[in-house]
Protein backbone atom coordinates (compact mmCIF):
# COMPACT_ATOMS: atom_id res chain seq x y z
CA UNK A 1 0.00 0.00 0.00
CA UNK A 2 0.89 3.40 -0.71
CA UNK A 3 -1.43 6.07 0.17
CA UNK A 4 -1.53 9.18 -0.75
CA UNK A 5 -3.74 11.80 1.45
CA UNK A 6 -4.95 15.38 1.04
CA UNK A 7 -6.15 17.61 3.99
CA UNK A 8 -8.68 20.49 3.48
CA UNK A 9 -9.59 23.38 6.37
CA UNK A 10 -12.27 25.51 5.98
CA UNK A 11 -11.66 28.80 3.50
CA UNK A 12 -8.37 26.35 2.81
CA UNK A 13 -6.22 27.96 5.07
CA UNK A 14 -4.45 24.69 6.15
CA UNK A 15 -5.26 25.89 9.89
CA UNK A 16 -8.45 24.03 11.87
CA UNK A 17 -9.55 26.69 14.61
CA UNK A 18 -11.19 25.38 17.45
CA UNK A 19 -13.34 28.66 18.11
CA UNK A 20 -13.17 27.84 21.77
CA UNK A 21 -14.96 24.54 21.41
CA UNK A 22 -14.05 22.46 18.24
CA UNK A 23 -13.12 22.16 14.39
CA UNK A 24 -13.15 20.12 11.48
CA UNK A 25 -11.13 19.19 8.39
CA UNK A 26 -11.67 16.59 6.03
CA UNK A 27 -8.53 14.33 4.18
CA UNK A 28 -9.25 12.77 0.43
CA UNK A 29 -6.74 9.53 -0.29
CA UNK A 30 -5.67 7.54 -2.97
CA UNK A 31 -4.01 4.08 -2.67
CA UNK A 32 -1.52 4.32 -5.41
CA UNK A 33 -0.17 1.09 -4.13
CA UNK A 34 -1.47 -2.87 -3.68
CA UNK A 35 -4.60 -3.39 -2.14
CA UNK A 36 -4.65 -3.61 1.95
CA UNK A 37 -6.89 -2.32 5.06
CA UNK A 38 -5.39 0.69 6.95
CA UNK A 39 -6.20 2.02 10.32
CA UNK A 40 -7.00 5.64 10.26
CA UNK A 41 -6.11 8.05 13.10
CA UNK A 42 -5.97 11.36 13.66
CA UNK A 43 -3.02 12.30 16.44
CA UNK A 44 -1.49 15.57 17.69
CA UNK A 45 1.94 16.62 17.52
CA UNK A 46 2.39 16.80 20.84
CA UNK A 47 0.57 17.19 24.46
CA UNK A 48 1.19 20.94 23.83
CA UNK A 49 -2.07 20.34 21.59
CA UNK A 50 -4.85 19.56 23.93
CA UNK A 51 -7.50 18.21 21.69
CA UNK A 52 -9.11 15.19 21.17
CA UNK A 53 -9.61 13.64 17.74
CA UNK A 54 -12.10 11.28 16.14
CA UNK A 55 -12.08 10.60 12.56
CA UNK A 56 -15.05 9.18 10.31
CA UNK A 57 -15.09 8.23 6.77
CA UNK A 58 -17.52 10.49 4.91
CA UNK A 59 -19.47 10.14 1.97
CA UNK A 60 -17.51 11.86 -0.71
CA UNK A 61 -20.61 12.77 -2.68
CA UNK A 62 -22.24 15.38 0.64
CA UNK A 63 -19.25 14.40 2.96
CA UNK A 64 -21.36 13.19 5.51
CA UNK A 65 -19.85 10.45 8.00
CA UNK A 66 -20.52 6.86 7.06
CA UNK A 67 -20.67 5.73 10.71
CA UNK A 68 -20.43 7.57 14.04
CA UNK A 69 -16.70 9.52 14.59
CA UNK A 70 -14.13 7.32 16.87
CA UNK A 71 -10.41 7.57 17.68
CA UNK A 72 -9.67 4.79 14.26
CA UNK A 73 -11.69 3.43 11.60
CA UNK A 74 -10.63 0.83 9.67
CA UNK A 75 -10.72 0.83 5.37
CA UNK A 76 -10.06 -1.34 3.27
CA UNK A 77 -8.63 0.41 0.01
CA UNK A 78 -8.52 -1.50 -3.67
CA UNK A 79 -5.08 -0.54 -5.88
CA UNK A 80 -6.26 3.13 -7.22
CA UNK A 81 -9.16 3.67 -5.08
CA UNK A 82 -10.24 6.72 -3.03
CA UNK A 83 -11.67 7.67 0.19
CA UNK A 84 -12.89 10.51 2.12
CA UNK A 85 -12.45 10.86 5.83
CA UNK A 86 -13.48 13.88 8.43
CA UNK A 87 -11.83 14.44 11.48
CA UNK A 88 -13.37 16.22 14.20
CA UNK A 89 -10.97 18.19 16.53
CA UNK A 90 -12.64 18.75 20.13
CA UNK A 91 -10.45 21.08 22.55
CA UNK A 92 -9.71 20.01 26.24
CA UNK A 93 -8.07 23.66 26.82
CA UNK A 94 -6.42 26.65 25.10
CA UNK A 95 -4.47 26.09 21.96
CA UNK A 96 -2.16 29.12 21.39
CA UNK A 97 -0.94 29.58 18.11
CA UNK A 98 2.46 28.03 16.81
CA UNK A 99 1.86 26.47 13.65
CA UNK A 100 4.72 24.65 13.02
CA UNK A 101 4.62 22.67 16.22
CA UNK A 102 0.67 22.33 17.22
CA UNK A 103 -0.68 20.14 14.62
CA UNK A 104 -2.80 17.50 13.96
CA UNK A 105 -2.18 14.62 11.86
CA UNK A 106 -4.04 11.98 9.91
CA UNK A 107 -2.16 8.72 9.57
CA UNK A 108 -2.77 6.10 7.41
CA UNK A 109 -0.64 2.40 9.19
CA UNK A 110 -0.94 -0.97 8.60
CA UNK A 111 0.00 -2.72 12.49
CA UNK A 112 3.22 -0.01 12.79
CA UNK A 113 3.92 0.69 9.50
CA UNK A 114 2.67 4.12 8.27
CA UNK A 115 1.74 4.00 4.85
CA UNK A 116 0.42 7.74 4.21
CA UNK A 117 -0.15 11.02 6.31
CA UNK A 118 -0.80 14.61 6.18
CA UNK A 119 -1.49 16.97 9.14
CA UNK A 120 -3.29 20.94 9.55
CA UNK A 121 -2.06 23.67 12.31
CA UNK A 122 -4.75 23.92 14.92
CA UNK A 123 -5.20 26.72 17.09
CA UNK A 124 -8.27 28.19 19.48
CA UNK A 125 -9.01 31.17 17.75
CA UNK A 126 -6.58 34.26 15.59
């Protein structure tokens, strides 16, 4: 497997902002590799980023979720197929801005093997 992802913020800023409370961003892959099941996460960079993350995939068509959000889902990708995910980003407390360290990630493994990521800055507000 080889995937290739694709994060999108709202007004494609790269940035998720909280608000105070919570964001969203949504990731579009393509497995340019063999076909295989991967376990999607979202993570943050660090515990400097206090946020909690679930992930769902999403129905690229309206991008609503498939199933309810939770911390992994697990999707099984064909040899040039796609998928949409959304993660949800819920904040446990402030998240000052520093863009370069406080991110979040969306990873893409097979057991400990990461086959494809991509991460957005996060941040509680400007």
């Amino acid at each position: 497997m080889d995937v290739i992802a694709l994060a999108a913020t709202i007004g494609n800023t790269g940035i998720v902002n909280t608000g105070g409370t919570s964001g969203v961003f949504t990731v579009a892959v393509s497995n340019i590799g063999v076909a295989g099941t991967v376990v999607v996460s979202g993570e943050t960079s660090s515990a400097a980023v206090t946020a909690i993350v679930t992930v769902c995939e999403t129905n690229p068509v309206d991008s609503q979720c498939l199933a309810t959000p939770s911390a992994t889902v697990s999707r099984t990708l064909a040899q040039n197929e796609t998928a949409t995910f959304g993660f949800f980003v819920a904040q446990t407390a402030n998240i000052v801005p520093d863009f370069a360290a406080k991110r979040i990630f969306a990873k893409f493994s097979q057991g400990t093997t990461l086959r494809g990521a991509t991460s957005v800055a996060v941040t509680s507000g400007p």
